[in-house]
PDB file of N, CA and C in Angstrom:
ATOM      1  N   UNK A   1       0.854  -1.174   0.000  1.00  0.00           N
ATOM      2  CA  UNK A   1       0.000   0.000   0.000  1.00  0.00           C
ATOM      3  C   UNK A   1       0.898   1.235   0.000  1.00  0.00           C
ATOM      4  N   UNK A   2       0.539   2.205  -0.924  1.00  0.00           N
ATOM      5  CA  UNK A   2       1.085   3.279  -1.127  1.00  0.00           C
ATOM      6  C   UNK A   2       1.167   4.434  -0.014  1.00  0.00           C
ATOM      7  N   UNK A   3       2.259   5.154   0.445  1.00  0.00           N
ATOM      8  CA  UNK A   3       1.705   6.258   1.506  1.00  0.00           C
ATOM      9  C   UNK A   3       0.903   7.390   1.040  1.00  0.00           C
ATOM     10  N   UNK A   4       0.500   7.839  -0.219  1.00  0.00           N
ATOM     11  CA  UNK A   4      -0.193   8.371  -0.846  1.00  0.00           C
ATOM     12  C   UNK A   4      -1.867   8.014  -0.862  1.00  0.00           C
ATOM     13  N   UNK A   5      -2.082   6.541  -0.875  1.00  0.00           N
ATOM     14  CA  UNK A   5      -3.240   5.858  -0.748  1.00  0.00           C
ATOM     15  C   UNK A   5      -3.685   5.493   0.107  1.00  0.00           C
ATOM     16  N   UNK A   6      -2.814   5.332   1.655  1.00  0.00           N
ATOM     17  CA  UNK A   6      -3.192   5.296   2.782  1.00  0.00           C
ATOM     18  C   UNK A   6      -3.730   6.322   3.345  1.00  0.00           C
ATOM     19  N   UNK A   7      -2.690   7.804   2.835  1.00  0.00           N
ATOM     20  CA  UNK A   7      -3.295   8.950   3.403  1.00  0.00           C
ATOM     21  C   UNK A   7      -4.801   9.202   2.706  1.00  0.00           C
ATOM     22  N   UNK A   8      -4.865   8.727   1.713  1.00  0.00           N
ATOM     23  CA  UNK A   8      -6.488   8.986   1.039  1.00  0.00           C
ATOM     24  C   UNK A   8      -7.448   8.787   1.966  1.00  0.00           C
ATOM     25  N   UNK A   9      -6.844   7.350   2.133  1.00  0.00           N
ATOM     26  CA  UNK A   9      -7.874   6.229   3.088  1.00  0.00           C
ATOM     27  C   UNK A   9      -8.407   7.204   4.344  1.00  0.00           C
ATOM     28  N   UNK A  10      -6.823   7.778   4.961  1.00  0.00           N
ATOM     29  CA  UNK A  10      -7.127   8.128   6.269  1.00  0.00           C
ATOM     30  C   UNK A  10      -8.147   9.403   6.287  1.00  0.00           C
ATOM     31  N   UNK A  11      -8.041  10.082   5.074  1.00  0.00           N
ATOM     32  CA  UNK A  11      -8.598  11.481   4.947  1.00  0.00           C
ATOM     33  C   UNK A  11     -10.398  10.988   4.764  1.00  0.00           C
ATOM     34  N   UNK A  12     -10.281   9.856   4.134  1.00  0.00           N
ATOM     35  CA  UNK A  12     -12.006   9.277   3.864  1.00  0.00           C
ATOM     36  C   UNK A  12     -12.663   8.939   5.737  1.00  0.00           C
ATOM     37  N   UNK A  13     -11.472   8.156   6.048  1.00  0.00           N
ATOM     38  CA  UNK A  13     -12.263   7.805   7.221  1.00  0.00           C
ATOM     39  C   UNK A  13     -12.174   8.769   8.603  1.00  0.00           C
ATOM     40  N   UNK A  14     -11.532   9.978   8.363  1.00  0.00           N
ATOM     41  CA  UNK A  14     -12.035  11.367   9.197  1.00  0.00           C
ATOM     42  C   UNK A  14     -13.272  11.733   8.450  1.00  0.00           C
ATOM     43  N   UNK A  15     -13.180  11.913   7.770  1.00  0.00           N
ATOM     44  CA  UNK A  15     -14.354  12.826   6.873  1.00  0.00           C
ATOM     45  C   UNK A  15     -15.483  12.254   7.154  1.00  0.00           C
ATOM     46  N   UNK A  16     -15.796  10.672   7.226  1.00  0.00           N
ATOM     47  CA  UNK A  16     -17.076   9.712   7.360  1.00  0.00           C
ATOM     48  C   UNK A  16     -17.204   9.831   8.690  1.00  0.00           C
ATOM     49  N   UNK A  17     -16.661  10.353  10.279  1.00  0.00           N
ATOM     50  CA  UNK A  17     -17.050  10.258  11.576  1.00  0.00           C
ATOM     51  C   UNK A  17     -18.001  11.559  11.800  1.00  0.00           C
ATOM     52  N   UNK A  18     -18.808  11.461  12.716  1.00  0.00           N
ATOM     53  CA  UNK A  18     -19.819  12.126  12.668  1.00  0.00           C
ATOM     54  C   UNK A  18     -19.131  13.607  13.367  1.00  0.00           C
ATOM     55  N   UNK A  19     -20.122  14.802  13.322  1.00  0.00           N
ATOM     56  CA  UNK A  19     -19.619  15.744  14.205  1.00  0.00           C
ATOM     57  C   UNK A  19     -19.562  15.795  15.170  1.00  0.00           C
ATOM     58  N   UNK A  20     -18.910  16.627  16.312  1.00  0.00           N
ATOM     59  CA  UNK A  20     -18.851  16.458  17.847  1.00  0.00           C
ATOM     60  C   UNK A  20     -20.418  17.204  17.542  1.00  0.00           C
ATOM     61  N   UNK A  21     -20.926  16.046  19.272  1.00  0.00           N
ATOM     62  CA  UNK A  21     -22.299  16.723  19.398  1.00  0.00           C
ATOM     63  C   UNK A  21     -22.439  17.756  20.507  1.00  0.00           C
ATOM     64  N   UNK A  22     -23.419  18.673  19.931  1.00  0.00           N
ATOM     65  CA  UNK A  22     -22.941  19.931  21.198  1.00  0.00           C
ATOM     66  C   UNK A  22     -23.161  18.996  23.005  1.00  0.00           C
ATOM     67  N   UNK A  23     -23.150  19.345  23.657  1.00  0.00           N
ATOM     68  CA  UNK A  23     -22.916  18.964  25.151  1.00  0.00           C
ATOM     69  C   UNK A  23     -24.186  19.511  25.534  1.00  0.00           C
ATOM     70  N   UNK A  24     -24.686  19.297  27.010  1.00  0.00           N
ATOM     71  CA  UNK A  24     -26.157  19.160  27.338  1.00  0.00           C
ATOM     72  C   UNK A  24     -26.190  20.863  27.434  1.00  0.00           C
ATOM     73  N   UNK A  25     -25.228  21.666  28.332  1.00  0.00           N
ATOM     74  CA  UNK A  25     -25.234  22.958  28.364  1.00  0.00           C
ATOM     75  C   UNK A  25     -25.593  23.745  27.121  1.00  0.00           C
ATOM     76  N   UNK A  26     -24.652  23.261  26.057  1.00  0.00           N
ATOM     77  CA  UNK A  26     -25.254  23.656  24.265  1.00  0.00           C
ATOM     78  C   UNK A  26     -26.735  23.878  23.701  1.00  0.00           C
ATOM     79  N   UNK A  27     -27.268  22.690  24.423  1.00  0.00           N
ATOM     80  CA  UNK A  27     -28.549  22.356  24.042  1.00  0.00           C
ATOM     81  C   UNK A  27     -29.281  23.071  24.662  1.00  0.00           C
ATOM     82  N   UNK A  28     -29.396  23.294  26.088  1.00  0.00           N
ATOM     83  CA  UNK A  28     -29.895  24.012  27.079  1.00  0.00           C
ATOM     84  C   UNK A  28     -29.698  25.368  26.821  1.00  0.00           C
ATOM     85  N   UNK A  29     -28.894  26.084  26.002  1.00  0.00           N
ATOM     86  CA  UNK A  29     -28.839  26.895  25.821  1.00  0.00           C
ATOM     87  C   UNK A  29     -29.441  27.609  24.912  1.00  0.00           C
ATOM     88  N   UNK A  30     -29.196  26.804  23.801  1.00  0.00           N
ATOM     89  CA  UNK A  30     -30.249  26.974  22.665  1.00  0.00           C
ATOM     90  C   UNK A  30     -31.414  27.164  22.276  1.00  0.00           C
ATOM     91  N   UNK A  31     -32.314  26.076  23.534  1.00  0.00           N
ATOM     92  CA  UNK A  31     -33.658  25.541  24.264  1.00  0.00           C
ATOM     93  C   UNK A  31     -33.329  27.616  24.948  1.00  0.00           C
ATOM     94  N   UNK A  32     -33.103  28.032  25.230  1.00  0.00           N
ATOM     95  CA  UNK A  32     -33.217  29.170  26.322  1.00  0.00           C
ATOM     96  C   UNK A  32     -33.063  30.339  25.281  1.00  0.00           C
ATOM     97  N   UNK A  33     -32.852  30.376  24.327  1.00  0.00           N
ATOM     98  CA  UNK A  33     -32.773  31.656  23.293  1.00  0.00           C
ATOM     99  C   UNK A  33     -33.908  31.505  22.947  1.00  0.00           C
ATOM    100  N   UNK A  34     -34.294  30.482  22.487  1.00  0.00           N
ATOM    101  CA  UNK A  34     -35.419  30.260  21.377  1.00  0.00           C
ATOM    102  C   UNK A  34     -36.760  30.393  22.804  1.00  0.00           C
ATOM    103  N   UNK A  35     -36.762  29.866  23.832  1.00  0.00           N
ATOM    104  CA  UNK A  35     -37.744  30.356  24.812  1.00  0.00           C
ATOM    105  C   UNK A  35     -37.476  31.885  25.402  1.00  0.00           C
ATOM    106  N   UNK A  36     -36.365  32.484  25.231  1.00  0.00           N
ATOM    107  CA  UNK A  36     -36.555  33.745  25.880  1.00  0.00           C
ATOM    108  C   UNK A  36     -37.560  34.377  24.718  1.00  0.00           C
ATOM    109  N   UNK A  37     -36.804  34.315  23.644  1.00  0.00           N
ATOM    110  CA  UNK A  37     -37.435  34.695  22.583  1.00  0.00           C
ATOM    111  C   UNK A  37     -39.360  34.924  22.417  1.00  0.00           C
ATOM    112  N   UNK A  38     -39.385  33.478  22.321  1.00  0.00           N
ATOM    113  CA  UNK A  38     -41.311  33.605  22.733  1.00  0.00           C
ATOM    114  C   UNK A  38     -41.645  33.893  23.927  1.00  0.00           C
ATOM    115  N   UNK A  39     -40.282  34.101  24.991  1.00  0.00           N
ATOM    116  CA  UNK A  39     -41.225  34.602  26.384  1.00  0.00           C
ATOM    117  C   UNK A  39     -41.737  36.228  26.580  1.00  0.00           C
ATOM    118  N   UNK A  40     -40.880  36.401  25.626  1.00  0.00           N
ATOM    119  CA  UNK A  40     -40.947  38.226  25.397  1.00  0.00           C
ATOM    120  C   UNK A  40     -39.768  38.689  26.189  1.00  0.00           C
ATOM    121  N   UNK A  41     -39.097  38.264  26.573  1.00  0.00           N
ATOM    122  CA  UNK A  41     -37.839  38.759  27.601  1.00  0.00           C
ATOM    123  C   UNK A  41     -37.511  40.012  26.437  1.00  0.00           C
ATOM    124  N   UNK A  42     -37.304  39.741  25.581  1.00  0.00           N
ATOM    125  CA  UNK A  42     -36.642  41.088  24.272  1.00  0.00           C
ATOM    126  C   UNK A  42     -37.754  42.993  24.118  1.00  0.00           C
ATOM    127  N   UNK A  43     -38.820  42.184  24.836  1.00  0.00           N
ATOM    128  CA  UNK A  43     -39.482  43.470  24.745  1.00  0.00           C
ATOM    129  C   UNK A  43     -38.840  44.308  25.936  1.00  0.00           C
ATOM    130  N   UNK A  44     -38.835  43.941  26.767  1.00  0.00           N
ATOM    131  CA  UNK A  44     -37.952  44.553  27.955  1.00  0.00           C
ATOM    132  C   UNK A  44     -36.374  45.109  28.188  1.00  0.00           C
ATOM    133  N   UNK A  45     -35.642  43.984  27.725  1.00  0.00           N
ATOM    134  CA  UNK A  45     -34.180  43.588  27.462  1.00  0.00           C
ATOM    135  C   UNK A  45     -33.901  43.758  26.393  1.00  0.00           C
ATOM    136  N   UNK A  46     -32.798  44.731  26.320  1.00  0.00           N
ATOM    137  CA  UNK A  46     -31.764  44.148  25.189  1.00  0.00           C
ATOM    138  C   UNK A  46     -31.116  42.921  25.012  1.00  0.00           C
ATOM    139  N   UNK A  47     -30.871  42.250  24.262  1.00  0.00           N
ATOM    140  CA  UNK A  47     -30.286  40.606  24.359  1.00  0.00           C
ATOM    141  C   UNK A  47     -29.746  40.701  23.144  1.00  0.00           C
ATOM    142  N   UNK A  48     -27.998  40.653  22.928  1.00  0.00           N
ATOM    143  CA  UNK A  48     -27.958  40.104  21.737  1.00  0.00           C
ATOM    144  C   UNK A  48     -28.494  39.544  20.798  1.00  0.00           C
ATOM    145  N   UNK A  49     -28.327  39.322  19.281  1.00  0.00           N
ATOM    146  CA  UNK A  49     -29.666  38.777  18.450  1.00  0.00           C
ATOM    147  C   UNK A  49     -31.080  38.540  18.658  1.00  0.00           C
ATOM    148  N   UNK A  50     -31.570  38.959  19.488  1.00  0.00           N
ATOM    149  CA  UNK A  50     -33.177  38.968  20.263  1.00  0.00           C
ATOM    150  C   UNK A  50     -33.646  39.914  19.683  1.00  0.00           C
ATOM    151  N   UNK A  51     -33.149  41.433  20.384  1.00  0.00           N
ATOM    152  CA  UNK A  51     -33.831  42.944  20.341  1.00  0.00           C
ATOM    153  C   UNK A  51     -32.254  43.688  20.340  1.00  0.00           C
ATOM    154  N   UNK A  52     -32.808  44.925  20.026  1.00  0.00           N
ATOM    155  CA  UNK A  52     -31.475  46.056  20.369  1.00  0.00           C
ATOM    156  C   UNK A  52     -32.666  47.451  20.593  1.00  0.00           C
ATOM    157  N   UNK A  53     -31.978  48.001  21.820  1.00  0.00           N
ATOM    158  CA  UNK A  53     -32.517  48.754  22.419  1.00  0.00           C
ATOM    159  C   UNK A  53     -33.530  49.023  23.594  1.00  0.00           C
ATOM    160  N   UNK A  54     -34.272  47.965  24.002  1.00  0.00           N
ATOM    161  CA  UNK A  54     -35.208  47.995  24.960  1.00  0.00           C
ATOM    162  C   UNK A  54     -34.833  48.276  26.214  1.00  0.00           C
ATOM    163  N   UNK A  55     -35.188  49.595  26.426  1.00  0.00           N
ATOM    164  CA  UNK A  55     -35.106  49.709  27.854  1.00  0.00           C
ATOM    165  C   UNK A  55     -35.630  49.758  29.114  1.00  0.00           C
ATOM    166  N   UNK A  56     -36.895  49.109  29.002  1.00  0.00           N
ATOM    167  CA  UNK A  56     -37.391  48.635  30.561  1.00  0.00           C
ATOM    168  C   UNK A  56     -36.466  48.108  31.198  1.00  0.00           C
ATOM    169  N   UNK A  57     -35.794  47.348  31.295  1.00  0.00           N
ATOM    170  CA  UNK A  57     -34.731  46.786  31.795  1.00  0.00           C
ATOM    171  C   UNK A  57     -33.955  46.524  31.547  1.00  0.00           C
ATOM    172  N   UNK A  58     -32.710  46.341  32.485  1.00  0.00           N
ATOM    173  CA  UNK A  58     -31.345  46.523  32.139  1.00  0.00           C
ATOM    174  C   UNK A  58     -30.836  45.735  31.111  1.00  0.00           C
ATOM    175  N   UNK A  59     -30.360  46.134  30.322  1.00  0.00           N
ATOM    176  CA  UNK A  59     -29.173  45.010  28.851  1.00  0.00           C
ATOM    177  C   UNK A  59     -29.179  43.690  29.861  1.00  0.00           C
ATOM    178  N   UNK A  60     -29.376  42.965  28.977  1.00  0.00           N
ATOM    179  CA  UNK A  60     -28.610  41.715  29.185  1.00  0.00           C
ATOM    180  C   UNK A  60     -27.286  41.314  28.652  1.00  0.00           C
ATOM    181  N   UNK A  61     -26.373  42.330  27.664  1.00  0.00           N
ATOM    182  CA  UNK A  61     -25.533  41.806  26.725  1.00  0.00           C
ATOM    183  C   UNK A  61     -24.472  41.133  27.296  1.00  0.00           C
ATOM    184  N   UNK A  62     -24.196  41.345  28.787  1.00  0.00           N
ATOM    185  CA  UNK A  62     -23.225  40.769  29.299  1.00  0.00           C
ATOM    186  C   UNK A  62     -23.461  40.331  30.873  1.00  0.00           C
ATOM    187  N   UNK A  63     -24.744  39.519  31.302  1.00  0.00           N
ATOM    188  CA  UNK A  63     -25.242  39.047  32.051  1.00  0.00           C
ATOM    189  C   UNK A  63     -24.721  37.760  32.261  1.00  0.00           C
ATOM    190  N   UNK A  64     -23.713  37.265  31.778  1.00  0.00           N
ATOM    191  CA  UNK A  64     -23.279  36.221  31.947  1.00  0.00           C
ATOM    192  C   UNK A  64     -22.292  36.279  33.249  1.00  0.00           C
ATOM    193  N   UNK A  65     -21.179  37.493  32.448  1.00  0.00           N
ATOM    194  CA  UNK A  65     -20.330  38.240  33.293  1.00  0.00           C
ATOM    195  C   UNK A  65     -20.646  38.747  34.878  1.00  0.00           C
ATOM    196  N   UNK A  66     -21.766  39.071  35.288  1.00  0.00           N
ATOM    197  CA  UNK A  66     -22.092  39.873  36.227  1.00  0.00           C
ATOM    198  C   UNK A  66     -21.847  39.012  37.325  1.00  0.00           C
ATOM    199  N   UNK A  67     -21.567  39.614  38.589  1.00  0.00           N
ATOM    200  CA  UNK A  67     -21.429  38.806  39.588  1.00  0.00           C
ATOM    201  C   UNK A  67     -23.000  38.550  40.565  1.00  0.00           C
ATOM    202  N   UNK A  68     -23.583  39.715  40.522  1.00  0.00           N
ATOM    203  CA  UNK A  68     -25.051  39.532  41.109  1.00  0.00           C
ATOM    204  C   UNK A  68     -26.009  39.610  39.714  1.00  0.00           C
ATOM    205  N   UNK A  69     -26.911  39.037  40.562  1.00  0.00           N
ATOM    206  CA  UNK A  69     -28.065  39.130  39.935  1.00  0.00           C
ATOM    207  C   UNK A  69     -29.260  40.395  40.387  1.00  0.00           C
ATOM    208  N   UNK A  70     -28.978  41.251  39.910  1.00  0.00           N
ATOM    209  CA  UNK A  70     -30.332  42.521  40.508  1.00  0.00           C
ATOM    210  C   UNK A  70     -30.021  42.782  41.488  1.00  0.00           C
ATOM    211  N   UNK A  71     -28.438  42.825  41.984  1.00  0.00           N
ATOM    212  CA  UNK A  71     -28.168  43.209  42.901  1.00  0.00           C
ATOM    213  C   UNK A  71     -27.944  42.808  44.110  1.00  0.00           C
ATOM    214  N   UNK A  72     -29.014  41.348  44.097  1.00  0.00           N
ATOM    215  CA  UNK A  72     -28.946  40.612  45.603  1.00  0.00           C
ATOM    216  C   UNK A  72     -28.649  38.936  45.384  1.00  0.00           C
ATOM    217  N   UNK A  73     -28.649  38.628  44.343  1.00  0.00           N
ATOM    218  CA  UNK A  73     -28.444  36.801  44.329  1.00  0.00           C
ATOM    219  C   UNK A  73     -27.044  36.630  43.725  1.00  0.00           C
ATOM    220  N   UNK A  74     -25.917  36.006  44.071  1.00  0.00           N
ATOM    221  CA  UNK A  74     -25.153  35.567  43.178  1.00  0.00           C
ATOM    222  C   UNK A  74     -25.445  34.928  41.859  1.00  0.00           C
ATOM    223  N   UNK A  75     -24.645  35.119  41.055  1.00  0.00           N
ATOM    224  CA  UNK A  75     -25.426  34.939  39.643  1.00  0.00           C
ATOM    225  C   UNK A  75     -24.485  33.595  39.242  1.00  0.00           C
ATOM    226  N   UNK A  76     -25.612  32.460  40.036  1.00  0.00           N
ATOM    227  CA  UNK A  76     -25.872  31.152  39.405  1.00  0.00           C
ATOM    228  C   UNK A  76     -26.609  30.769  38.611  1.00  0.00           C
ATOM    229  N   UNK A  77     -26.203  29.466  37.839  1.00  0.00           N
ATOM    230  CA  UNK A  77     -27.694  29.277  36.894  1.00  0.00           C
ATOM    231  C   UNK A  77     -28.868  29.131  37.614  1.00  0.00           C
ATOM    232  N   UNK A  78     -28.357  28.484  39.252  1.00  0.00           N
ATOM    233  CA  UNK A  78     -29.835  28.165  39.593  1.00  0.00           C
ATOM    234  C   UNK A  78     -30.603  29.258  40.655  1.00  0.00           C
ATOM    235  N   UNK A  79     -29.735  30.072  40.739  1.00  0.00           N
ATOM    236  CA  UNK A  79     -30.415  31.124  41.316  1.00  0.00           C
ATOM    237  C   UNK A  79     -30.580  32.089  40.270  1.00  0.00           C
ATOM    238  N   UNK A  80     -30.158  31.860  38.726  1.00  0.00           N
ATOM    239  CA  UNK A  80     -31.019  33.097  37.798  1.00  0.00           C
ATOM    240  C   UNK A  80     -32.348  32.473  37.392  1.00  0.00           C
ATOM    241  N   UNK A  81     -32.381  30.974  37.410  1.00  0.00           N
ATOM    242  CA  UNK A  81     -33.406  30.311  37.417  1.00  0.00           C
ATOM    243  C   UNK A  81     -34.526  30.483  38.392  1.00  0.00           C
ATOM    244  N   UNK A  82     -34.123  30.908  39.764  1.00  0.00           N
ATOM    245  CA  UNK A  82     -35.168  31.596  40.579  1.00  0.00           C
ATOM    246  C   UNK A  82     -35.778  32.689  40.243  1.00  0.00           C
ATOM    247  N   UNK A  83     -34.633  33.530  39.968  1.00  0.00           N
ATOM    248  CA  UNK A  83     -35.039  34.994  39.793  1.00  0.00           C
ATOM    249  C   UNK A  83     -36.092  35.121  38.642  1.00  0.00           C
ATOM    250  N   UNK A  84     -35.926  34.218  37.908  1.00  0.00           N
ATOM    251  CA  UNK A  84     -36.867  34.406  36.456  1.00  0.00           C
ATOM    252  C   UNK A  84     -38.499  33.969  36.743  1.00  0.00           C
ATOM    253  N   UNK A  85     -38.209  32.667  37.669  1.00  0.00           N
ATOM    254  CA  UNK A  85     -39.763  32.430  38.283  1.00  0.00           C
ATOM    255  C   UNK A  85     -40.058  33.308  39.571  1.00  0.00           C
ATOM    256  N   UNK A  86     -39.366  33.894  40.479  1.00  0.00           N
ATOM    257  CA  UNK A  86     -39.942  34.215  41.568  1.00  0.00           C
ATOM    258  C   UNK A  86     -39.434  35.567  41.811  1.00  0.00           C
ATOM    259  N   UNK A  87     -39.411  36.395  41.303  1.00  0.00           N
ATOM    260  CA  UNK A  87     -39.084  38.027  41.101  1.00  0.00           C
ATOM    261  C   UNK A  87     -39.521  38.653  42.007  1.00  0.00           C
ATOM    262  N   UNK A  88     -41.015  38.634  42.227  1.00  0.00           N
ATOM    263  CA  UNK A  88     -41.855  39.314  42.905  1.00  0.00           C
ATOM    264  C   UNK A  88     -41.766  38.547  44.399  1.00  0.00           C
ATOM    265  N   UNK A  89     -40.969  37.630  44.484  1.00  0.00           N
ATOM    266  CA  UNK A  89     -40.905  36.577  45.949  1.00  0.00           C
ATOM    267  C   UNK A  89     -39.540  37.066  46.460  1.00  0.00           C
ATOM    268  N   UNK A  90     -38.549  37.344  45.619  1.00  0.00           N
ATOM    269  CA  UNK A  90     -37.086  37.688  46.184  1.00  0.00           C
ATOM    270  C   UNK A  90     -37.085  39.293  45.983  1.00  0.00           C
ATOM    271  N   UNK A  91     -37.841  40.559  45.264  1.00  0.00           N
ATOM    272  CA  UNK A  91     -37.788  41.344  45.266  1.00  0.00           C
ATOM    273  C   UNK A  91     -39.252  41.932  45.334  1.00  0.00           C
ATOM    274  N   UNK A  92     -39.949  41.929  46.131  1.00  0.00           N
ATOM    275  CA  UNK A  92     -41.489  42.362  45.717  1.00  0.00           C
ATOM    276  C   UNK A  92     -41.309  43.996  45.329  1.00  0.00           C
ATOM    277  N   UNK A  93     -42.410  44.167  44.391  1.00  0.00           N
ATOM    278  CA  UNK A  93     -42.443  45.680  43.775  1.00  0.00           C
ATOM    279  C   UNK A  93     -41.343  45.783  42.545  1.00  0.00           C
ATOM    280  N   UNK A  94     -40.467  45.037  42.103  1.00  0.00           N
ATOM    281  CA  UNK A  94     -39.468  45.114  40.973  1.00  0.00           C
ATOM    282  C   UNK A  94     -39.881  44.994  40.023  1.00  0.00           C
ATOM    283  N   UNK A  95     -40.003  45.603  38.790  1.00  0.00           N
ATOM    284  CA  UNK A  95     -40.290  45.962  37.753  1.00  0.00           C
ATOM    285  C   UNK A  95     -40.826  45.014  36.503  1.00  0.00           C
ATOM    286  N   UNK A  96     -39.998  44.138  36.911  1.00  0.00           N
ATOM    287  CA  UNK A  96     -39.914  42.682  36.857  1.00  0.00           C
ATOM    288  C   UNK A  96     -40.866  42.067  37.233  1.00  0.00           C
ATOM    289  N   UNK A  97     -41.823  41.295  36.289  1.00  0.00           N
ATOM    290  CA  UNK A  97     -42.964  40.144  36.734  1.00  0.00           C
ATOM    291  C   UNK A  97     -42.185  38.926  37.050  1.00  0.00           C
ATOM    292  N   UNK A  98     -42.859  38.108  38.148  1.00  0.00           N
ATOM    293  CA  UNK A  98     -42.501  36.895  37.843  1.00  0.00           C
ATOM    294  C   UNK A  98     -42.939  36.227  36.672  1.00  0.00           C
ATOM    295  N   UNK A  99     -42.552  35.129  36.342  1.00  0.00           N
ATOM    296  CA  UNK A  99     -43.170  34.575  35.132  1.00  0.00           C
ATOM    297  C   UNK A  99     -43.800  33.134  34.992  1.00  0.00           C
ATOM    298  N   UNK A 100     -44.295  33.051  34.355  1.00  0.00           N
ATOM    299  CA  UNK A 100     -45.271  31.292  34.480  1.00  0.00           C
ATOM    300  C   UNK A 100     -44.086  30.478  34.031  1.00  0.00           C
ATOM    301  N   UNK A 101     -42.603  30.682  33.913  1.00  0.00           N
ATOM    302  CA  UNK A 101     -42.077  29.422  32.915  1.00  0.00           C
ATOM    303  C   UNK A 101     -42.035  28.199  34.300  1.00  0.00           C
ATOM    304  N   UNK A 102     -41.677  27.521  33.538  1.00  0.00           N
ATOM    305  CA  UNK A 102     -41.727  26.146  34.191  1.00  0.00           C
ATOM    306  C   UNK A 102     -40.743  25.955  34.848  1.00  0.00           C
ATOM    307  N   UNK A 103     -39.871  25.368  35.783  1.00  0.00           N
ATOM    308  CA  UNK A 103     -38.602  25.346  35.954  1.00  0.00           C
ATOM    309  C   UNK A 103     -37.634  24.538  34.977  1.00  0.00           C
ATOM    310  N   UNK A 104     -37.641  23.891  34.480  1.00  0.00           N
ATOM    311  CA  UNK A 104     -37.059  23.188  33.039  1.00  0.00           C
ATOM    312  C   UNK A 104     -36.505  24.587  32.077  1.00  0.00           C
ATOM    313  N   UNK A 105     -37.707  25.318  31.942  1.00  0.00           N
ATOM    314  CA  UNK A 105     -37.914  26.387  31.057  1.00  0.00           C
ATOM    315  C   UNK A 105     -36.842  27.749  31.494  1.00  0.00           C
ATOM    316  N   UNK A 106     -37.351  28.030  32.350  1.00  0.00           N
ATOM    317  CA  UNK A 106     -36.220  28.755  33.417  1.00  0.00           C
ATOM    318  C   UNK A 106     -34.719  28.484  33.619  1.00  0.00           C
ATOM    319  N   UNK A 107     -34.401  27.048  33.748  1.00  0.00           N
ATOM    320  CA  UNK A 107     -33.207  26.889  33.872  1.00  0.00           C
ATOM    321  C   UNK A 107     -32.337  26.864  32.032  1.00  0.00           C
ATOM    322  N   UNK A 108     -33.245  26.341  31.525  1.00  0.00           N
ATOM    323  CA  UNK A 108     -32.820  26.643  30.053  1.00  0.00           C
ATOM    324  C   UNK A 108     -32.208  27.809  29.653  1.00  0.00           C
ATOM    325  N   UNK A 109     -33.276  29.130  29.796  1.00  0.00           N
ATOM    326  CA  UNK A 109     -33.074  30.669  30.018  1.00  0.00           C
ATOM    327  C   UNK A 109     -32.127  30.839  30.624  1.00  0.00           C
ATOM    328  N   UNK A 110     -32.011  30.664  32.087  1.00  0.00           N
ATOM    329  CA  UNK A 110     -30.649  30.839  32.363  1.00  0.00           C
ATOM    330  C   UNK A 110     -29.262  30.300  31.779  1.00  0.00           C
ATOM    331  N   UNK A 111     -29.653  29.051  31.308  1.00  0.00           N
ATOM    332  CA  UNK A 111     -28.153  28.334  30.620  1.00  0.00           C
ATOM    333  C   UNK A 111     -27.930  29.394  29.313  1.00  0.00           C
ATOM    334  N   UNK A 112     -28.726  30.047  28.765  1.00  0.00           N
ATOM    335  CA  UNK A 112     -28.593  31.178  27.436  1.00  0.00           C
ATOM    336  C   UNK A 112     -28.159  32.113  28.400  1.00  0.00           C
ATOM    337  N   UNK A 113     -28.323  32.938  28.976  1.00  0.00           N
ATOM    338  CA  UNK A 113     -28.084  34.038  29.716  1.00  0.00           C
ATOM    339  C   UNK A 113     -26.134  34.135  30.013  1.00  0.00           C
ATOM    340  N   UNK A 114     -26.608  32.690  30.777  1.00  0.00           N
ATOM    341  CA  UNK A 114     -24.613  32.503  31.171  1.00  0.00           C
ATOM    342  C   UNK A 114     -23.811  32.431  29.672  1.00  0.00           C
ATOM    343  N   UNK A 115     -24.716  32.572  29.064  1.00  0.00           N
ATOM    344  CA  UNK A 115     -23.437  32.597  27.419  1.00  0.00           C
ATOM    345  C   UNK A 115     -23.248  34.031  26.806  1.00  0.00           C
ATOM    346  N   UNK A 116     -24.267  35.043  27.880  1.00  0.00           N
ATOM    347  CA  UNK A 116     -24.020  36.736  27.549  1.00  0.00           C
ATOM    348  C   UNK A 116     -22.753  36.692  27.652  1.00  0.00           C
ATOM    349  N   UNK A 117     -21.504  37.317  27.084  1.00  0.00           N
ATOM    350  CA  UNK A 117     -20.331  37.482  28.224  1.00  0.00           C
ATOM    351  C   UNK A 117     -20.466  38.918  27.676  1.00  0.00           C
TER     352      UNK A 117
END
């Protein structure tokens, strides 16, 4: 066998393996654009590719980055996942509704959020 024809070989059988598949965070994240999206978060928020300009509330463009959340939660996924369902429970009177998402739904949102940087 030729080293010319082996390398063929080898170049066929990279080319035929499948792509890396994104990771559960990827997915979750994705799942969280496409739900912020129909949740209306963009009428409020600025969000990268969402909206530009809305200012009821603060940009999100780099909410990933932030160390709090609104000032009072460390900004975990699972405490932005609170904040998104229970707004009016950790801040009553904030501008901010709570919202009907589900917690599945919520934590999704947040897994998009942590990819603001």
């Amino acid at each position: 066998m030729t080293f010319a024809w082996r390398s063929a070989m080898a170049i066929v059988a990279v080319s035929a393996l499948p792509a890396t598949a994104p990771d559960a965070t990827q997915v979750a994240a994705a799942r969280g654009r496409d739900l912020a999206k129909s949740a209306g978060c963009a009428g409020c928020h600025t969000i990268p590719g969402l909206s530009r300009g809305a200012n009821v509330g603060p940009p999100l463009t780099t909410i990933g980055q932030r160390v709090y959340i609104a000032g009072l939660l460390p900004n975990t996924p699972a405490n932005m996942a609170r904040w998104l369902t229970e707004t009016q429970k950790i801040r009553p009177g904030d501008a901010m509704p709570s919202t009907a998402l589900e917690p599945e739904q919520a934590a999704d949102i947040a897994a998009f959020l942590a990819t603001l940087r």
